[in-house]
N, C-alpha and C. Protein backbone atom coordinates (compact mmCIF):
# COMPACT_ATOMS: atom_id res chain seq x y z
N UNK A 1 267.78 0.52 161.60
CA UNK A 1 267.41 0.21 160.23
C UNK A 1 266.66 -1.13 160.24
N UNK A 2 265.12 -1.17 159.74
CA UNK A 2 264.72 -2.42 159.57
C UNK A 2 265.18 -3.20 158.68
N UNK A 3 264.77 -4.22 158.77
CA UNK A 3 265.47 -5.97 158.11
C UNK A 3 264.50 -6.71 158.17
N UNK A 4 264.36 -7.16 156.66
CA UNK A 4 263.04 -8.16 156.79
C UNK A 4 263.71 -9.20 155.81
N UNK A 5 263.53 -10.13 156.28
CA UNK A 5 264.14 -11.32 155.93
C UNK A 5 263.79 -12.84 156.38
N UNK A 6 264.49 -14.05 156.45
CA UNK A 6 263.81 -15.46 156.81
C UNK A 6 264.30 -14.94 158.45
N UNK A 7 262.98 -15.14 159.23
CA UNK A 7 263.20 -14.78 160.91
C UNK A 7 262.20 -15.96 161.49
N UNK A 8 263.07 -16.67 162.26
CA UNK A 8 262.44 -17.78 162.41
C UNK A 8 261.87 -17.98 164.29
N UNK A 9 261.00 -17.97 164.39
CA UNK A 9 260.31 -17.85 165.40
C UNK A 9 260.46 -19.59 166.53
N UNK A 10 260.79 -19.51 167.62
CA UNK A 10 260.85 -20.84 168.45
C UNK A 10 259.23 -21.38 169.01
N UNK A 11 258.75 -20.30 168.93
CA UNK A 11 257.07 -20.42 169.35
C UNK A 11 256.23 -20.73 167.95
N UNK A 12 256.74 -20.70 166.86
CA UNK A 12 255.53 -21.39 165.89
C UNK A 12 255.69 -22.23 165.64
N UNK A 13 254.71 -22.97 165.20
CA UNK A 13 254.16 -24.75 164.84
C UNK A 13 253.28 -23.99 164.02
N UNK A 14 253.71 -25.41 163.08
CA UNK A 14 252.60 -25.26 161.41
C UNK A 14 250.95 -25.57 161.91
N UNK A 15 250.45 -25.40 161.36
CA UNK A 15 249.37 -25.58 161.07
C UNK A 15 248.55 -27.31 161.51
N UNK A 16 247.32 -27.28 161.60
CA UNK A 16 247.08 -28.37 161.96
C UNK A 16 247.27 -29.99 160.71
N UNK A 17 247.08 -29.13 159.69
CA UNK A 17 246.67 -29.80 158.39
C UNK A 17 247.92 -30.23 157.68
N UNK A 18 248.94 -30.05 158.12
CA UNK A 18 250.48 -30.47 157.78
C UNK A 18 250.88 -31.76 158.53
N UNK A 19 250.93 -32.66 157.67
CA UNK A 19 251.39 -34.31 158.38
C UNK A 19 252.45 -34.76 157.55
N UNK A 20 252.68 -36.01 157.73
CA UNK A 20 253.47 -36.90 156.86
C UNK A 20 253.00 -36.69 155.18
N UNK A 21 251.93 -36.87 154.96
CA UNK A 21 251.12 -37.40 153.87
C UNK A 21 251.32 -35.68 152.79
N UNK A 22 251.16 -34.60 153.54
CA UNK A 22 252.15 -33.45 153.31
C UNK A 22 253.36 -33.48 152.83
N UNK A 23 254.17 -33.94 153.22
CA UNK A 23 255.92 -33.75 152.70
C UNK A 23 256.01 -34.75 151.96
N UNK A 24 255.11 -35.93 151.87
CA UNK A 24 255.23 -37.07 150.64
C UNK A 24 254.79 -36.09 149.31
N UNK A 25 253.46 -35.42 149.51
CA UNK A 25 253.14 -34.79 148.49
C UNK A 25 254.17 -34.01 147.34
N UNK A 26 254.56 -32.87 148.51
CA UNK A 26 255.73 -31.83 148.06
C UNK A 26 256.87 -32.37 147.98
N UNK A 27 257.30 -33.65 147.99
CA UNK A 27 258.82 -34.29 147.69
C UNK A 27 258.44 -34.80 146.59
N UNK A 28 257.62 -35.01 145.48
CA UNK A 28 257.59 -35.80 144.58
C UNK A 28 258.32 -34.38 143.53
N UNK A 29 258.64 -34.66 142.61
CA UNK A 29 259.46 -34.11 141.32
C UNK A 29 258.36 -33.94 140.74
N UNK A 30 257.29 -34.27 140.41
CA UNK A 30 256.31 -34.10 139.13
C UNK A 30 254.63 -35.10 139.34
N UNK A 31 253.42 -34.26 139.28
CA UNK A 31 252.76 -35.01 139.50
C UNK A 31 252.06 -35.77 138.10
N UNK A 32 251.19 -36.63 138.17
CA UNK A 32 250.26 -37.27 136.81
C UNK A 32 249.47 -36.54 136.53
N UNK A 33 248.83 -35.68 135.31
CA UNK A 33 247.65 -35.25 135.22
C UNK A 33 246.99 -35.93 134.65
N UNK A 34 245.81 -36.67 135.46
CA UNK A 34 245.22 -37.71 135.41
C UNK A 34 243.94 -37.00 134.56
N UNK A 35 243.27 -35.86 134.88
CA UNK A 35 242.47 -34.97 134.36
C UNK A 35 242.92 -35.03 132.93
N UNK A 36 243.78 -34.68 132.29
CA UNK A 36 243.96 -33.73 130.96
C UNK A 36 244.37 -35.56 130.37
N UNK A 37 245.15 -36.63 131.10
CA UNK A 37 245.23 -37.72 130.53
C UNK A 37 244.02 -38.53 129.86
N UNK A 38 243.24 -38.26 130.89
CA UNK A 38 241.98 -39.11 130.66
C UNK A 38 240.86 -38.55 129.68
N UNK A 39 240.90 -37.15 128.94
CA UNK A 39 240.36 -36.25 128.30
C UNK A 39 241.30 -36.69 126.90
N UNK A 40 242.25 -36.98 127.06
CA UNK A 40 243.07 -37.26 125.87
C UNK A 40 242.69 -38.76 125.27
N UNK A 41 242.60 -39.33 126.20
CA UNK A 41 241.95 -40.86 125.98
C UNK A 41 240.79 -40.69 125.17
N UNK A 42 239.69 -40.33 125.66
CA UNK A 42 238.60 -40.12 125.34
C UNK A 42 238.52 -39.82 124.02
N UNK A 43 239.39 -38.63 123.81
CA UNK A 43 239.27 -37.67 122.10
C UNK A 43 240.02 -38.91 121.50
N UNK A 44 240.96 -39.40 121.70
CA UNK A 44 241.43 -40.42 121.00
C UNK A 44 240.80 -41.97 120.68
N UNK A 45 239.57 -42.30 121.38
CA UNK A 45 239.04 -43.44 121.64
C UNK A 45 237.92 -42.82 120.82
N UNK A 46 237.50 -41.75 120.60
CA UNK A 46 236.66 -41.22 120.37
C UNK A 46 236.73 -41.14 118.75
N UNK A 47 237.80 -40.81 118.42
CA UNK A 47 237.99 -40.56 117.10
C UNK A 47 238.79 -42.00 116.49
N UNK A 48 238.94 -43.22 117.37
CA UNK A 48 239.04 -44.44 116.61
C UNK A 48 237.55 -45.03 116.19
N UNK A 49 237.06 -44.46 116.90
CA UNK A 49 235.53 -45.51 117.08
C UNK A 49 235.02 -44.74 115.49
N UNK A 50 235.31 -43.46 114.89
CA UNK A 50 234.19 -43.09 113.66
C UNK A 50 234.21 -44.08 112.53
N UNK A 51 235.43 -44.49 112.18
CA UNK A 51 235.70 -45.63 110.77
C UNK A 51 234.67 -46.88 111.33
N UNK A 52 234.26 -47.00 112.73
CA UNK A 52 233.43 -48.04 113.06
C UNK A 52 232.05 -47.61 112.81
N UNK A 53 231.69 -46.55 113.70
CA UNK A 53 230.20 -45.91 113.20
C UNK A 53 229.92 -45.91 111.84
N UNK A 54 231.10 -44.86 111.08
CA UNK A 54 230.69 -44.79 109.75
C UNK A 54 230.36 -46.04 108.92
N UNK A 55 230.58 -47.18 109.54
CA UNK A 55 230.56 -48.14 108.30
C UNK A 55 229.44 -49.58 109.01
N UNK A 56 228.92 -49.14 109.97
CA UNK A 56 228.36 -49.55 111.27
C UNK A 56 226.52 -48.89 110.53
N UNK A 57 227.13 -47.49 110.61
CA UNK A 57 225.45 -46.78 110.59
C UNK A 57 225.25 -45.61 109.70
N UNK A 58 226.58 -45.83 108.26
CA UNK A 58 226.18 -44.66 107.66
C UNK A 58 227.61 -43.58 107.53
N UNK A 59 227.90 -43.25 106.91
CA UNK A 59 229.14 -42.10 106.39
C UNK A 59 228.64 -41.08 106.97
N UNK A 60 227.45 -40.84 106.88
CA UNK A 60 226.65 -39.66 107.75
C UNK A 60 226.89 -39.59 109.34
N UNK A 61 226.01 -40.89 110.19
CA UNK A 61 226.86 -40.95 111.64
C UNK A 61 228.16 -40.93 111.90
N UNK A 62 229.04 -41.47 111.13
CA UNK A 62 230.34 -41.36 111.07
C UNK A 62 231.10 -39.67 110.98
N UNK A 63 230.57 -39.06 109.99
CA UNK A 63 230.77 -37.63 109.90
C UNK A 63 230.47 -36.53 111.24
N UNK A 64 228.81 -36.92 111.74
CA UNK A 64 228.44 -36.39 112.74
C UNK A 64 229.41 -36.73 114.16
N UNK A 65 229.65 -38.02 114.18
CA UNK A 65 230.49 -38.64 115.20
C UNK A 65 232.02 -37.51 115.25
N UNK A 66 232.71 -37.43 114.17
CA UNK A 66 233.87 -36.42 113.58
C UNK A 66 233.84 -35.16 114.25
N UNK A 67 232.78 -34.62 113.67
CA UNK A 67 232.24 -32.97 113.91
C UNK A 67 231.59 -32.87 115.77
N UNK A 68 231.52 -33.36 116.21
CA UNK A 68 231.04 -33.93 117.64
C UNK A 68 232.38 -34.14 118.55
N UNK A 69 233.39 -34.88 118.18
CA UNK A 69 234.28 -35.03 118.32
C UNK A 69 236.05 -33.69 118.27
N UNK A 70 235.60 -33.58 117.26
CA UNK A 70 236.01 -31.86 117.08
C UNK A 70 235.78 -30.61 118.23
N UNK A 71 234.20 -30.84 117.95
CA UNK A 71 233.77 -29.81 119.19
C UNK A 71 234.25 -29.96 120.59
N UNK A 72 233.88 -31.17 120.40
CA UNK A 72 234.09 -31.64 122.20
C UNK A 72 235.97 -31.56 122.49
N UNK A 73 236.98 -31.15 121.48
CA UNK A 73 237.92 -30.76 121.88
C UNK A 73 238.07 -29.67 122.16
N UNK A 74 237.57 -28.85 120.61
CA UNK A 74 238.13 -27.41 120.73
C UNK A 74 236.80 -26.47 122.45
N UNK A 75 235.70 -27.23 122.37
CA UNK A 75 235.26 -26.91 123.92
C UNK A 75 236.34 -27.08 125.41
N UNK A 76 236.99 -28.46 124.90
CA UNK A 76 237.94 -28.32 126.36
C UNK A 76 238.91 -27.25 126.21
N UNK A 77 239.29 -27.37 125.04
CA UNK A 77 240.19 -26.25 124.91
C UNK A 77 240.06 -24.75 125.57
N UNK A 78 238.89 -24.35 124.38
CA UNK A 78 238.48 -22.99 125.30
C UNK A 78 238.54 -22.84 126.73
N UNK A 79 238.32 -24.23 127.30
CA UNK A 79 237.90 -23.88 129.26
C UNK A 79 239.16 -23.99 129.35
N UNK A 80 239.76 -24.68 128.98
CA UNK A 80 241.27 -24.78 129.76
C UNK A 80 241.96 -22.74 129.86
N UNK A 81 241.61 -22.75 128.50
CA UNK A 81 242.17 -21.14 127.90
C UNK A 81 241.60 -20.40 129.16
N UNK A 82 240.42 -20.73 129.44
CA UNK A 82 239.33 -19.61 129.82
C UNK A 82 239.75 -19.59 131.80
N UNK A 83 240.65 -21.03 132.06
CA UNK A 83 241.02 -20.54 133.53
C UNK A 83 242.40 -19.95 133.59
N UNK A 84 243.11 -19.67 132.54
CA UNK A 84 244.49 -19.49 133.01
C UNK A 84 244.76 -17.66 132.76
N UNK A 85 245.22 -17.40 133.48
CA UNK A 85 245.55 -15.59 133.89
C UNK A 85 246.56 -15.14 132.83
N UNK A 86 245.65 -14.50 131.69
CA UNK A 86 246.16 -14.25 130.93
C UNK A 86 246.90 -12.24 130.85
N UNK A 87 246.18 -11.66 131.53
CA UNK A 87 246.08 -10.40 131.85
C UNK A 87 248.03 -10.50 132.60
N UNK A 88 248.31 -11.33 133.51
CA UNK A 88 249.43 -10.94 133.97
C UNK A 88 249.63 -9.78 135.16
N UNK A 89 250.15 -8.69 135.42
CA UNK A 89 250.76 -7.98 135.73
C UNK A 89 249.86 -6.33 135.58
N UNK A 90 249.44 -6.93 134.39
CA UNK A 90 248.86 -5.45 133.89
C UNK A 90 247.80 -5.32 134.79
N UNK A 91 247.01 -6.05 135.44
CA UNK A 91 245.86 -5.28 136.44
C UNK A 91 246.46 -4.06 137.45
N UNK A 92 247.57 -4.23 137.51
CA UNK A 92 248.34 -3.45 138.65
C UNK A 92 249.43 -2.08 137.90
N UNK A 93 249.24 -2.36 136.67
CA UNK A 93 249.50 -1.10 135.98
C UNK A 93 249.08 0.35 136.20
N UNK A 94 249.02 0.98 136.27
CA UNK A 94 248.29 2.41 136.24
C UNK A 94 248.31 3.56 135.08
């Protein structure tokens, strides 16, 4: 009767690309998302600065600054939406 299970071999060695700097990685609990942090900054720095424009160059630049600002979220948004596997399981349905 076969058995497939954890079978641990005396002749393998990992890979070349596995070091120290490896198991520091995978021992941490949680990494920074420095990406989605720094996108948050932005929309937020972004949308302090309009009460400055608007009153700087116009209720108008100020508005455009808003609506610009808007977009340029709900755009990250969509991409973020647009990489994550939403389908699931079902490709393998029949």
């Amino acid at each position: 009767m076969p058995f497939v299970g954890l079978v641990s071999d005396p002749r393998w060695e990992p890979p070349d690309g596995s070091g120290d700097g490896d198991k520091e990685r995978r021992n941490r609990a949680w990494q920074v998302p420095w990406r989605f942090l720094s996108w948050v900054a932005l929309l937020v720095g972004l949308m302090l600065l309009v009460p400055t424009v608007g009153a700087a160059f116009g209720e108008f630049a100020g508005y455009l600054l808003l609506c610009f600002n808007v977009a340029l979220g709900f755009w990250r948004f969509d991409r973020w939406c647009a990489t994550q596997y939403w389908s699931g399981l079902r490709d393998y349905q029949s």
